[in-house]
PDB file of N, CA and C in Angstrom:
ATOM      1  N   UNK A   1      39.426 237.088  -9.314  1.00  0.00           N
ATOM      2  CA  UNK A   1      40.167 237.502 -10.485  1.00  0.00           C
ATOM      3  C   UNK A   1      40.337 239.021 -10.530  1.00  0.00           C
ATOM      4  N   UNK A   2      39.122 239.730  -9.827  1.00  0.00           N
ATOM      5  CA  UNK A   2      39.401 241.116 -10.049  1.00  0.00           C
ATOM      6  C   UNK A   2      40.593 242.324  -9.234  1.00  0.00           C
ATOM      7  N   UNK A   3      40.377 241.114  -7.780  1.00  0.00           N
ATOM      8  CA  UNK A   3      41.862 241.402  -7.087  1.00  0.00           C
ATOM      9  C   UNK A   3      43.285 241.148  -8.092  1.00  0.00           C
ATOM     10  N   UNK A   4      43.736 240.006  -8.329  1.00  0.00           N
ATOM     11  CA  UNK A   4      44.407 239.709  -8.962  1.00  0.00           C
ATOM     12  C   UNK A   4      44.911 240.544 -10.110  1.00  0.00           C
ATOM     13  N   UNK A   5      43.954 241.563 -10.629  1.00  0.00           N
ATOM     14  CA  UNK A   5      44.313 242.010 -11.947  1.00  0.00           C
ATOM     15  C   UNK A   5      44.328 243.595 -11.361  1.00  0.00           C
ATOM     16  N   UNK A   6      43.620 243.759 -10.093  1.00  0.00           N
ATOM     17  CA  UNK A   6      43.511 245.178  -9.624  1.00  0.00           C
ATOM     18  C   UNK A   6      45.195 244.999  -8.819  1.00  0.00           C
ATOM     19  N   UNK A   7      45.952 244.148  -8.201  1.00  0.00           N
ATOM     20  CA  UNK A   7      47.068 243.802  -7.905  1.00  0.00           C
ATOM     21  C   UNK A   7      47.980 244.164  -8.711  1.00  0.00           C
ATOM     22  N   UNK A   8      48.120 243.215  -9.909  1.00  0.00           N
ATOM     23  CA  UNK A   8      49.043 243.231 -11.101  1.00  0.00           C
ATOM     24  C   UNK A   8      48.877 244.742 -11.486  1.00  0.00           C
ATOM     25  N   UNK A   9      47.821 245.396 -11.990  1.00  0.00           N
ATOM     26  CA  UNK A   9      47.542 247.253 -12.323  1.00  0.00           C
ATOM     27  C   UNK A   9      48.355 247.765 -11.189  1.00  0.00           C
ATOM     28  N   UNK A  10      48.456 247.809  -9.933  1.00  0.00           N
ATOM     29  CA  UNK A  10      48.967 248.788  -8.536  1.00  0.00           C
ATOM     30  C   UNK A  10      50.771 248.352  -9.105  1.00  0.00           C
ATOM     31  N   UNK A  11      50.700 247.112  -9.523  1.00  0.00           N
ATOM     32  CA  UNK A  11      52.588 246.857  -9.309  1.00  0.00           C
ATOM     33  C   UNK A  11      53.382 247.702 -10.525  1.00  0.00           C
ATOM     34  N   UNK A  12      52.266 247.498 -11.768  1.00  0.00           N
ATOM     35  CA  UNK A  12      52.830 248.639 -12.985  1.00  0.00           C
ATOM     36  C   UNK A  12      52.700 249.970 -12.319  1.00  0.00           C
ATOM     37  N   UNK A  13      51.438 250.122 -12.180  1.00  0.00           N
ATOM     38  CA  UNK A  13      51.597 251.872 -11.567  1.00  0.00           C
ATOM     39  C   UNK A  13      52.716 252.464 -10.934  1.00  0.00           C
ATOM     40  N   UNK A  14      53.242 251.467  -9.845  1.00  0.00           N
ATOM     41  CA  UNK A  14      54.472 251.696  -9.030  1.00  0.00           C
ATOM     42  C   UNK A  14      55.719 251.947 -10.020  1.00  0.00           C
ATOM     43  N   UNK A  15      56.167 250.866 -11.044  1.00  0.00           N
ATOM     44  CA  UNK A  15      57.003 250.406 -11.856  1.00  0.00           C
ATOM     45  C   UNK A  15      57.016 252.143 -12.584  1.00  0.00           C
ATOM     46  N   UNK A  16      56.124 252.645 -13.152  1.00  0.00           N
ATOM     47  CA  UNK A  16      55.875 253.714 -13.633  1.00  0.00           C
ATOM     48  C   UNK A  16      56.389 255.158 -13.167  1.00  0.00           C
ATOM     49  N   UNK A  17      55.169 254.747 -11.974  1.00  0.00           N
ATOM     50  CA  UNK A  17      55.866 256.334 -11.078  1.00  0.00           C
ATOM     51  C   UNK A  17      57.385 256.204 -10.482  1.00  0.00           C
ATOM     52  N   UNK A  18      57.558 255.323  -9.604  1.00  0.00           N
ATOM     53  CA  UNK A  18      58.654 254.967  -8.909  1.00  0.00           C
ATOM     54  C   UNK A  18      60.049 255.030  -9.798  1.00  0.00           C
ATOM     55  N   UNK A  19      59.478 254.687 -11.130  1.00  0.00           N
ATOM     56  CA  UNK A  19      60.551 254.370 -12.355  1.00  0.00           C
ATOM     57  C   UNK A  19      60.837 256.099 -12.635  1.00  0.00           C
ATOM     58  N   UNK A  20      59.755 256.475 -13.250  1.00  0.00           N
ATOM     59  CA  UNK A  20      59.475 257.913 -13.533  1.00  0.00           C
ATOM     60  C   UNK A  20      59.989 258.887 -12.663  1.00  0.00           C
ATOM     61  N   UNK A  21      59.746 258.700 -11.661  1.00  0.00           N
ATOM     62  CA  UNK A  21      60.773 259.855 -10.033  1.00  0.00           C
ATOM     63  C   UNK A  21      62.020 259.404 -10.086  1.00  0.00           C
ATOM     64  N   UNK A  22      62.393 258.121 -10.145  1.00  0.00           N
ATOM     65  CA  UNK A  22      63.526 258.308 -10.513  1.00  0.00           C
ATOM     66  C   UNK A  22      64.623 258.964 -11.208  1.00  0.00           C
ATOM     67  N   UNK A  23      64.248 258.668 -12.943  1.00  0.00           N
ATOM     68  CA  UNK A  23      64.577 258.838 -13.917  1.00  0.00           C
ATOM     69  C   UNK A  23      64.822 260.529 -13.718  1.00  0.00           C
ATOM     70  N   UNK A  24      63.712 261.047 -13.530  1.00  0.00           N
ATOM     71  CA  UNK A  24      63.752 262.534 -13.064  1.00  0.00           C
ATOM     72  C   UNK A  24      64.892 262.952 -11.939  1.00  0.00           C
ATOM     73  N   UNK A  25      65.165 262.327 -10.617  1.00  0.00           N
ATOM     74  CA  UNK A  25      65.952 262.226 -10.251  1.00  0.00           C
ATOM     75  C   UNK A  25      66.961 262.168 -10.787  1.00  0.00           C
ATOM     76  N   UNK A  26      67.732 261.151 -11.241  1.00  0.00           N
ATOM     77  CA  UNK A  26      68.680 261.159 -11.739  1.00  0.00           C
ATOM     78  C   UNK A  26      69.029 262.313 -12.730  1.00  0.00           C
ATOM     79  N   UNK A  27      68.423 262.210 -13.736  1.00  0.00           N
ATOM     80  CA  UNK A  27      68.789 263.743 -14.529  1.00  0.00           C
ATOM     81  C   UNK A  27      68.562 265.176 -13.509  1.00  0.00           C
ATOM     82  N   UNK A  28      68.055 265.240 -12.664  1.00  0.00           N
ATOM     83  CA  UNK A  28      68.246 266.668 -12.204  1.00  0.00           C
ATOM     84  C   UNK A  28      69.472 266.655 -11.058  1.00  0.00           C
ATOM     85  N   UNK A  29      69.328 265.599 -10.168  1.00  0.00           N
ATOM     86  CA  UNK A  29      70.237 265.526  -8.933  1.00  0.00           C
ATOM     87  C   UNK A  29      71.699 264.614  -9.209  1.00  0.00           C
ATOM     88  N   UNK A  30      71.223 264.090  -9.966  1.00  0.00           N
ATOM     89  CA  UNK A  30      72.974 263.172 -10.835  1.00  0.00           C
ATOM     90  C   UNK A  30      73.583 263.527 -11.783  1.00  0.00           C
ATOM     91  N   UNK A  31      72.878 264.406 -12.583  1.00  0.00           N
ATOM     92  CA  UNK A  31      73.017 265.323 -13.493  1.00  0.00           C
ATOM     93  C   UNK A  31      72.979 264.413 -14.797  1.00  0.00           C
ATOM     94  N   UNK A  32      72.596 263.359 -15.108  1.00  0.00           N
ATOM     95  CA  UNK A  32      71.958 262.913 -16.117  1.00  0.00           C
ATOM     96  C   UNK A  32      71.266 263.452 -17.760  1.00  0.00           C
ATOM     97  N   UNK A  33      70.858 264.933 -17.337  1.00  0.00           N
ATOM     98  CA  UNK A  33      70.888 265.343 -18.348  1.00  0.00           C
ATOM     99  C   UNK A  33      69.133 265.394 -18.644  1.00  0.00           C
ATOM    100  N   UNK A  34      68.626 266.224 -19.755  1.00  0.00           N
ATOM    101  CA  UNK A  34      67.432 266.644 -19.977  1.00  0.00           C
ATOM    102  C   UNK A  34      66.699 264.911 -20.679  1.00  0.00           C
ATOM    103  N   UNK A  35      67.071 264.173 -21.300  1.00  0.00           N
ATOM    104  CA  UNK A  35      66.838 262.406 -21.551  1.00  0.00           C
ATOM    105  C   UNK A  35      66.187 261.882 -20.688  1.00  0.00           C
ATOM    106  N   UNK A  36      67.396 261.961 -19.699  1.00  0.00           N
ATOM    107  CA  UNK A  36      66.899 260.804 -18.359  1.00  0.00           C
ATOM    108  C   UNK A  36      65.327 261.707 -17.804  1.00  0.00           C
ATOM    109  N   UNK A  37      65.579 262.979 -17.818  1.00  0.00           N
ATOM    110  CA  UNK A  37      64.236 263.972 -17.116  1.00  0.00           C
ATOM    111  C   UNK A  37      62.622 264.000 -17.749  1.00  0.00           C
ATOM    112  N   UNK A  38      62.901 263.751 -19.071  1.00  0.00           N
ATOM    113  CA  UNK A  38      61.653 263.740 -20.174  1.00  0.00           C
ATOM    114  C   UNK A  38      61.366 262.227 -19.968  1.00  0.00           C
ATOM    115  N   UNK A  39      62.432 261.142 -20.030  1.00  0.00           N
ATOM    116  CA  UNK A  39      61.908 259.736 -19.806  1.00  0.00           C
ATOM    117  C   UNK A  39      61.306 260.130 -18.381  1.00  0.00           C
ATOM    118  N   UNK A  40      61.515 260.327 -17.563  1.00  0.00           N
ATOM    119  CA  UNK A  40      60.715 260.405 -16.366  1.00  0.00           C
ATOM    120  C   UNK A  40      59.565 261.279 -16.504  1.00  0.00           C
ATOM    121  N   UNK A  41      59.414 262.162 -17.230  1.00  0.00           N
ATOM    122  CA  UNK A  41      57.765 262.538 -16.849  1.00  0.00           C
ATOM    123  C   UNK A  41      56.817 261.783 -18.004  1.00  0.00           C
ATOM    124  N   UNK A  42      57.806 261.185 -19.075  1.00  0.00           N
ATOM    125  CA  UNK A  42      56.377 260.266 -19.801  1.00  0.00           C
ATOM    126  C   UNK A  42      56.369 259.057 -19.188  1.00  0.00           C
ATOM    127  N   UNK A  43      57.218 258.739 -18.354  1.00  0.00           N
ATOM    128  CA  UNK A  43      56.731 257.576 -17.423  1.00  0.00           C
ATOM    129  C   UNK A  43      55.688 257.870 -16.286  1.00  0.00           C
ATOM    130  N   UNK A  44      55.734 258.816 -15.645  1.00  0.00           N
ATOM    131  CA  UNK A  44      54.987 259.465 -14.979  1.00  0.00           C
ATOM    132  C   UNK A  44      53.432 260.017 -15.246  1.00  0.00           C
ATOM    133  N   UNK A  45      53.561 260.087 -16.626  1.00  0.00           N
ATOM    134  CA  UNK A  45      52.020 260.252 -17.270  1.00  0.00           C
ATOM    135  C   UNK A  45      51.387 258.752 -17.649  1.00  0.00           C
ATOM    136  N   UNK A  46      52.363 257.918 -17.797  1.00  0.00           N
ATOM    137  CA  UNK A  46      51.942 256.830 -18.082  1.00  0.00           C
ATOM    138  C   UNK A  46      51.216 256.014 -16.486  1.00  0.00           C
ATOM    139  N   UNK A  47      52.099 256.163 -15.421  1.00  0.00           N
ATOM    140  CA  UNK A  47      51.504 255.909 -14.424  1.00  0.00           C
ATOM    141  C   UNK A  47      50.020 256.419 -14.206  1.00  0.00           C
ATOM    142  N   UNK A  48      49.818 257.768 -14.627  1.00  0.00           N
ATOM    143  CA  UNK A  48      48.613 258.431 -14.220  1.00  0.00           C
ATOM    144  C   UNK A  48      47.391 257.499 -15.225  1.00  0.00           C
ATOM    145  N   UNK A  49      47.671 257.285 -16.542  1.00  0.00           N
ATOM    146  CA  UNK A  49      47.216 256.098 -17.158  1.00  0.00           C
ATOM    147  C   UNK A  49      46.273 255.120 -16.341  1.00  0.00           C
ATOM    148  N   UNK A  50      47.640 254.450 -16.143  1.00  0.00           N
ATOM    149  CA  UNK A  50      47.714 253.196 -15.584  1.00  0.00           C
ATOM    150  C   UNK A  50      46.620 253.124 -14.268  1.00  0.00           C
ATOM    151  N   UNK A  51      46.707 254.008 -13.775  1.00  0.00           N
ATOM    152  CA  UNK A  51      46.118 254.283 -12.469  1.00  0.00           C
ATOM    153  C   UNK A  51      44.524 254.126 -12.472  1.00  0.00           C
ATOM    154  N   UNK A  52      44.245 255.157 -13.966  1.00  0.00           N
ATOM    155  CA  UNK A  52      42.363 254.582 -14.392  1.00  0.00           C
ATOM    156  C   UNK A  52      42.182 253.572 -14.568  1.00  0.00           C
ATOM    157  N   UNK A  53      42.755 252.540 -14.857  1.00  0.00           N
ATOM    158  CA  UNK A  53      42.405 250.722 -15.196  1.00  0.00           C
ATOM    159  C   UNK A  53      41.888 249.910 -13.841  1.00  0.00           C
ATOM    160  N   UNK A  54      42.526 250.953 -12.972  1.00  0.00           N
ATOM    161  CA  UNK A  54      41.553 250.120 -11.559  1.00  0.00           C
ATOM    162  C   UNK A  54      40.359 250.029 -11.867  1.00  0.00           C
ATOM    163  N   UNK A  55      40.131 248.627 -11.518  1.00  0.00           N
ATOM    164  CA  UNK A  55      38.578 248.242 -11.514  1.00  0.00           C
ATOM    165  C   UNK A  55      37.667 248.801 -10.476  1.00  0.00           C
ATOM    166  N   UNK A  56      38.161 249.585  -9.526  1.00  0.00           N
ATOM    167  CA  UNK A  56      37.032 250.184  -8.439  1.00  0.00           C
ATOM    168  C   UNK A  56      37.256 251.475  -9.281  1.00  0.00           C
ATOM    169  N   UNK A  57      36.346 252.062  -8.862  1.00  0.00           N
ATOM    170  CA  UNK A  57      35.695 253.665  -9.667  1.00  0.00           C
ATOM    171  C   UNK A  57      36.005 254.982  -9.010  1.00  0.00           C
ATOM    172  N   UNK A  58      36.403 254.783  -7.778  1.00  0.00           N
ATOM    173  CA  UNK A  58      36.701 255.784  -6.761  1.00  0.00           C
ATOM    174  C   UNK A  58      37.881 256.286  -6.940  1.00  0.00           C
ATOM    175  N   UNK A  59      38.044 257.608  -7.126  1.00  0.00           N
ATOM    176  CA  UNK A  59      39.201 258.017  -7.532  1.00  0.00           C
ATOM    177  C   UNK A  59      39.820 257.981  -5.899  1.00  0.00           C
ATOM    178  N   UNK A  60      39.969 258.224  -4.844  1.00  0.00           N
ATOM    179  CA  UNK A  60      40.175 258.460  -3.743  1.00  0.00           C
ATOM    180  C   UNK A  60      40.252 257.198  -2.874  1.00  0.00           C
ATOM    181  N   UNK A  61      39.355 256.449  -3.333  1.00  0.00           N
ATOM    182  CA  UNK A  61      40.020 255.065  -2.451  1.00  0.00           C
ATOM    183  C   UNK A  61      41.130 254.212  -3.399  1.00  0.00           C
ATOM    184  N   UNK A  62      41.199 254.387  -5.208  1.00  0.00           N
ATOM    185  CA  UNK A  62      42.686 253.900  -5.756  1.00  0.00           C
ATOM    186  C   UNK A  62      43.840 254.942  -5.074  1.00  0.00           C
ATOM    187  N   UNK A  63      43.498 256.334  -5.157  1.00  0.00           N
ATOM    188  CA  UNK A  63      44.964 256.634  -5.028  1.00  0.00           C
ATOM    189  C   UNK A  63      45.425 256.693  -3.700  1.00  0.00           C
ATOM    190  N   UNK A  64      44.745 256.674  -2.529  1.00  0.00           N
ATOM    191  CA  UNK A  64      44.821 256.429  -1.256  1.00  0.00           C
ATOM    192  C   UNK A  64      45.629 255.198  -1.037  1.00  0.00           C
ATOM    193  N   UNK A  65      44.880 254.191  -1.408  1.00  0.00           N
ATOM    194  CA  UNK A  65      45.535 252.302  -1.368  1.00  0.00           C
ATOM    195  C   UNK A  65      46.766 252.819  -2.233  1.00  0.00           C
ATOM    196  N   UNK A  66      46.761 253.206  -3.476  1.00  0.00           N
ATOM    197  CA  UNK A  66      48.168 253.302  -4.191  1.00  0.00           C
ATOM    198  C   UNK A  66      49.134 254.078  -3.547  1.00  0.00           C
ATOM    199  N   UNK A  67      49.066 254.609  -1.967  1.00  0.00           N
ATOM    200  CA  UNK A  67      50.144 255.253  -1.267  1.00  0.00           C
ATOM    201  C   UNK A  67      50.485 254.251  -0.351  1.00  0.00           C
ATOM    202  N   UNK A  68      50.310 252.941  -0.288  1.00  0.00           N
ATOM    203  CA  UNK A  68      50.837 252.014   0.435  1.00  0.00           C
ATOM    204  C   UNK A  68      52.009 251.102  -0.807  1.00  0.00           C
ATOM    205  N   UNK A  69      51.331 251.196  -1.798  1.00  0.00           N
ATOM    206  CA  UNK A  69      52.111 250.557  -2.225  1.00  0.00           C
ATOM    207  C   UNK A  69      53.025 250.778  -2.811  1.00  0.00           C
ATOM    208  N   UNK A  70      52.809 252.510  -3.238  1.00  0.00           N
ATOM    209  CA  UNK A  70      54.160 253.333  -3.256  1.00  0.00           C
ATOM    210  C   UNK A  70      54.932 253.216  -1.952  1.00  0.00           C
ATOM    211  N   UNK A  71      54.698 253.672  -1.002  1.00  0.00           N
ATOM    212  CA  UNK A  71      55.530 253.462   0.064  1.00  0.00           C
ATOM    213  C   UNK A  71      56.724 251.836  -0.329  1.00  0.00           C
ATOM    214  N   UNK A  72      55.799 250.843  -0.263  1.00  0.00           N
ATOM    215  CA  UNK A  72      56.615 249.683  -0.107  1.00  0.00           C
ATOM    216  C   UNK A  72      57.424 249.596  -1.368  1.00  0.00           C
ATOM    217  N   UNK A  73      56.622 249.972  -2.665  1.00  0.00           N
ATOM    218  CA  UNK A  73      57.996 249.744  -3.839  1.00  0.00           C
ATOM    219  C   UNK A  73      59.170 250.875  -3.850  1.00  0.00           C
ATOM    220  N   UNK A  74      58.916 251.824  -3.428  1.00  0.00           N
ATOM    221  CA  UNK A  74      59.836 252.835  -3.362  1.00  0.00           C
ATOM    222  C   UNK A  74      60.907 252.131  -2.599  1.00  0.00           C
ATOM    223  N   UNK A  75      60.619 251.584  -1.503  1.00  0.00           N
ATOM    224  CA  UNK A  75      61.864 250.655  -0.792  1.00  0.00           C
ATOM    225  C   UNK A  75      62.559 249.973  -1.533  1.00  0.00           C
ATOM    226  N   UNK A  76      61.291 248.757  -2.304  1.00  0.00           N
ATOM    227  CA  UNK A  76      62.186 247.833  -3.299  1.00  0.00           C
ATOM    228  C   UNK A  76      63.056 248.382  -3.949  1.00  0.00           C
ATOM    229  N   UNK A  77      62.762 249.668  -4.791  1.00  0.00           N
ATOM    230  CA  UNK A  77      63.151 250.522  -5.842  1.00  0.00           C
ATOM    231  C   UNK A  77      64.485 250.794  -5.677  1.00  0.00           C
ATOM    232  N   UNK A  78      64.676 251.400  -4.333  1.00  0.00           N
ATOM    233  CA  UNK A  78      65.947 251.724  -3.764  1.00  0.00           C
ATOM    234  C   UNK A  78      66.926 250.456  -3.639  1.00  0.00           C
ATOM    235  N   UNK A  79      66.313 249.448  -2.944  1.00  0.00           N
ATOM    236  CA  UNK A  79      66.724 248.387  -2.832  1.00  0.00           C
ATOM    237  C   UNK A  79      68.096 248.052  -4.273  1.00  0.00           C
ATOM    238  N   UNK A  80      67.138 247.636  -5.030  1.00  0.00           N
ATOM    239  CA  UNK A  80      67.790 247.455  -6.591  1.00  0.00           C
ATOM    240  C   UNK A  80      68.274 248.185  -7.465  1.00  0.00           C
ATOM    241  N   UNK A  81      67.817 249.269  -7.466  1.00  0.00           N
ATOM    242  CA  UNK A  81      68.837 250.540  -7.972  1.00  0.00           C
ATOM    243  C   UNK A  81      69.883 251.404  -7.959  1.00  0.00           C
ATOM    244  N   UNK A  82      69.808 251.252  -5.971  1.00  0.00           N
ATOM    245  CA  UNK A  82      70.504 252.053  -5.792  1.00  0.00           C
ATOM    246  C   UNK A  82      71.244 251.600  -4.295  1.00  0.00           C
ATOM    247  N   UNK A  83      71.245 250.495  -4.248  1.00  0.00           N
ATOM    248  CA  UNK A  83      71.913 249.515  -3.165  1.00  0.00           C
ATOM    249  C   UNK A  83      71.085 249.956  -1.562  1.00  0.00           C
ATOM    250  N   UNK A  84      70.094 250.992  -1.378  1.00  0.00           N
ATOM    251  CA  UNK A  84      69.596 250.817   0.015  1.00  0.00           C
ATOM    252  C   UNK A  84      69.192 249.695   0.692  1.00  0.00           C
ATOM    253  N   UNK A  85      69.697 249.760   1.705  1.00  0.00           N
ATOM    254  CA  UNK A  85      69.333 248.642   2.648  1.00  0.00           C
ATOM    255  C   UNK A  85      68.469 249.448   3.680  1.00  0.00           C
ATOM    256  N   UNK A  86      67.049 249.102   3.932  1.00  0.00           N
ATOM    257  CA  UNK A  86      66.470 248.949   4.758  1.00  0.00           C
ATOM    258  C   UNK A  86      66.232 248.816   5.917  1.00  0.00           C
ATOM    259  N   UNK A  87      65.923 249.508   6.590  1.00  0.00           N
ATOM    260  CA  UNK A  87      66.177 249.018   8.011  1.00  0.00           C
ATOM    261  C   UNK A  87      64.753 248.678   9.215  1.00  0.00           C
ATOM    262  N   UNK A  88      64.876 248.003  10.425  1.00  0.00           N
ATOM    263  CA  UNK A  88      63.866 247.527  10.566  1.00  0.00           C
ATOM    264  C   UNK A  88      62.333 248.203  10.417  1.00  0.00           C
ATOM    265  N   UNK A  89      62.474 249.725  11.008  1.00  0.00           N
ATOM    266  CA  UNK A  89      61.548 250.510  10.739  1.00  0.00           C
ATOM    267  C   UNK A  89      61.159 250.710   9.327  1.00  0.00           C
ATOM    268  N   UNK A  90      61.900 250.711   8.595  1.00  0.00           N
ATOM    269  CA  UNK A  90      61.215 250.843   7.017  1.00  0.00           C
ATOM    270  C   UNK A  90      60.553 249.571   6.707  1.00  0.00           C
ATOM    271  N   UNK A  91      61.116 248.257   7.082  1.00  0.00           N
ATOM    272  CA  UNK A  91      59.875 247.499   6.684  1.00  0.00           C
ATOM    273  C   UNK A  91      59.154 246.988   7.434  1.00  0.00           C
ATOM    274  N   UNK A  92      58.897 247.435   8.263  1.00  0.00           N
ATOM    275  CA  UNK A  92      57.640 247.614   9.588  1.00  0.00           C
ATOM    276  C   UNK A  92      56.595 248.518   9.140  1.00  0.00           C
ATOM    277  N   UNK A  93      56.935 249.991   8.815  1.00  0.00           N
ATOM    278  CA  UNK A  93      56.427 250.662   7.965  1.00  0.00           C
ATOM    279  C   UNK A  93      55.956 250.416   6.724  1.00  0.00           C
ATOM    280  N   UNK A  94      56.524 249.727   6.265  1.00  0.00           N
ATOM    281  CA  UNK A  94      56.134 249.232   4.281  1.00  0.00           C
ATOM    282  C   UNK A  94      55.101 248.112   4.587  1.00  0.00           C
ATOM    283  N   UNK A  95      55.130 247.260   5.670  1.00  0.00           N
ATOM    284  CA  UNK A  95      54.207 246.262   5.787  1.00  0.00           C
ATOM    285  C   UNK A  95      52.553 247.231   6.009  1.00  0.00           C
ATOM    286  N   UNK A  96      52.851 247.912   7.052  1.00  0.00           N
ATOM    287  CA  UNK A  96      51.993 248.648   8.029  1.00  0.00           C
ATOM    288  C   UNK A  96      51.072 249.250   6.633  1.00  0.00           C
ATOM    289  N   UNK A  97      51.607 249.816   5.550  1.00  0.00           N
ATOM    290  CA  UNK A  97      51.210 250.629   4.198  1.00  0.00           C
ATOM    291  C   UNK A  97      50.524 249.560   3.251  1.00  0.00           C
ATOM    292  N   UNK A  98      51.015 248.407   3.272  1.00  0.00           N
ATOM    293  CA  UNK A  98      50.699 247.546   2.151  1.00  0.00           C
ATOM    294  C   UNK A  98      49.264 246.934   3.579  1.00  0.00           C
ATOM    295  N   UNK A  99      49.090 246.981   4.572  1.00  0.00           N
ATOM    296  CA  UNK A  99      47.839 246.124   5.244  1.00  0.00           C
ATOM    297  C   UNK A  99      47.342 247.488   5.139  1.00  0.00           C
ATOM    298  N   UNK A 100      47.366 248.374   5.235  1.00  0.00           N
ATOM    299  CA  UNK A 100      46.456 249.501   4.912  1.00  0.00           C
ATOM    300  C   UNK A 100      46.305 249.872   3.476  1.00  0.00           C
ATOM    301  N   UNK A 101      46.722 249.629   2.558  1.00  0.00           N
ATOM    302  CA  UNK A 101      46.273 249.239   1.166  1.00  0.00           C
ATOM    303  C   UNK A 101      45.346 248.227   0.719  1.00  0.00           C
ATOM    304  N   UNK A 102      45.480 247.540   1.644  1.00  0.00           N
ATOM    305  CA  UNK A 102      44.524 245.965   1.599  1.00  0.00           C
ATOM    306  C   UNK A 102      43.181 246.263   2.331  1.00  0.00           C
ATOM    307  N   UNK A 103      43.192 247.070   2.988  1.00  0.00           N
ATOM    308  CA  UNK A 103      41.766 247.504   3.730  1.00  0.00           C
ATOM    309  C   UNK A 103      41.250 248.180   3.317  1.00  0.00           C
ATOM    310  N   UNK A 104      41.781 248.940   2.319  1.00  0.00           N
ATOM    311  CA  UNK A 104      40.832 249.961   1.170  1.00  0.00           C
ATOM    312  C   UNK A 104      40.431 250.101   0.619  1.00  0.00           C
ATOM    313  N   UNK A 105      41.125 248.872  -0.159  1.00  0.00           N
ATOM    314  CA  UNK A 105      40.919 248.037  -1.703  1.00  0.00           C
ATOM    315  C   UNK A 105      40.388 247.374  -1.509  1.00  0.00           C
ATOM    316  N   UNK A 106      40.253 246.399  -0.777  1.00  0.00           N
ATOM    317  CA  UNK A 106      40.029 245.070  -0.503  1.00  0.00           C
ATOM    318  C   UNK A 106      38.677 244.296   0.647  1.00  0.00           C
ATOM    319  N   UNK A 107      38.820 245.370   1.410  1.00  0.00           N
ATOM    320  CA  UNK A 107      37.495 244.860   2.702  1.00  0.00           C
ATOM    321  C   UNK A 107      36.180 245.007   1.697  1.00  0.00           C
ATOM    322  N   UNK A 108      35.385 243.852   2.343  1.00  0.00           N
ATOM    323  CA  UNK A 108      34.337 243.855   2.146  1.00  0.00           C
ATOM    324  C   UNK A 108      33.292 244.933   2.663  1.00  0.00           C
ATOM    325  N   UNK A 109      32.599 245.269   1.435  1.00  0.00           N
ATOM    326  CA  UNK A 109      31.741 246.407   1.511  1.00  0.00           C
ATOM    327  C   UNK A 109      30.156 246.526   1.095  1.00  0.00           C
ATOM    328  N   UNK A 110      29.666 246.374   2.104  1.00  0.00           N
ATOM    329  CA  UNK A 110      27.751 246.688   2.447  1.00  0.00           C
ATOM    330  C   UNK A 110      27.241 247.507   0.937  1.00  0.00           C
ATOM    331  N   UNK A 111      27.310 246.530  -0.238  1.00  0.00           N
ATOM    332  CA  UNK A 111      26.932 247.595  -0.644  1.00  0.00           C
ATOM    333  C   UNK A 111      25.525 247.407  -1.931  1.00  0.00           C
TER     334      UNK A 111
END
């Protein structure tokens, strides 16, 4: 259960930041305007939030694992937002990030 809920926490975090860089994006590089830029950094604080609810305690092994799974939603992100298509190396890479997210978080540990 604690995977499961440490899972579901990593997919908001993403939703957050990924949402949040965006949003920022868009208002500075699309010109969107100072709105779209402020929604992006209180999404962005909200990620940082979100990020303490991990159930492991280590600040350095969450945000480490949470760069795999940024990697892979940032793809999705693009994917649906903004019509990128992917190509084989990116999700060779996004896999490669999300099994090295899983070994950080996730391996069993002597302890």
């Amino acid at each position: 259960m604690l995977t499961l809920r440490s899972l579901a926490l990593f997919v908001v975090a993403a939703l957050f930041e990924i949402g949040g860089a965006w949003l920022v994006w868009q208002g500075v590089r699309e010109h969107r305007g100072w709105i779209w830029i402020g929604a992006g950094v209180i999404a962005l604080g909200v990620y940082g939030f979100v990020a303490t609810l991990q159930p492991d305690a280590e600040f350095g092994r969450v945000l480490a694992a949470y760069g795999g799974v940024f990697v892979a939603g940032s793809l999705v992100w693009g994917m649906a937002a903004d019509g990128y298509r992917p190509d084989r190396w990116d999700v060779i890479g996004a896999l490669v990030c999300i099994a090295g997210m899983a070994m950080i978080m996730y391996a069993p540990r002597g302890r």
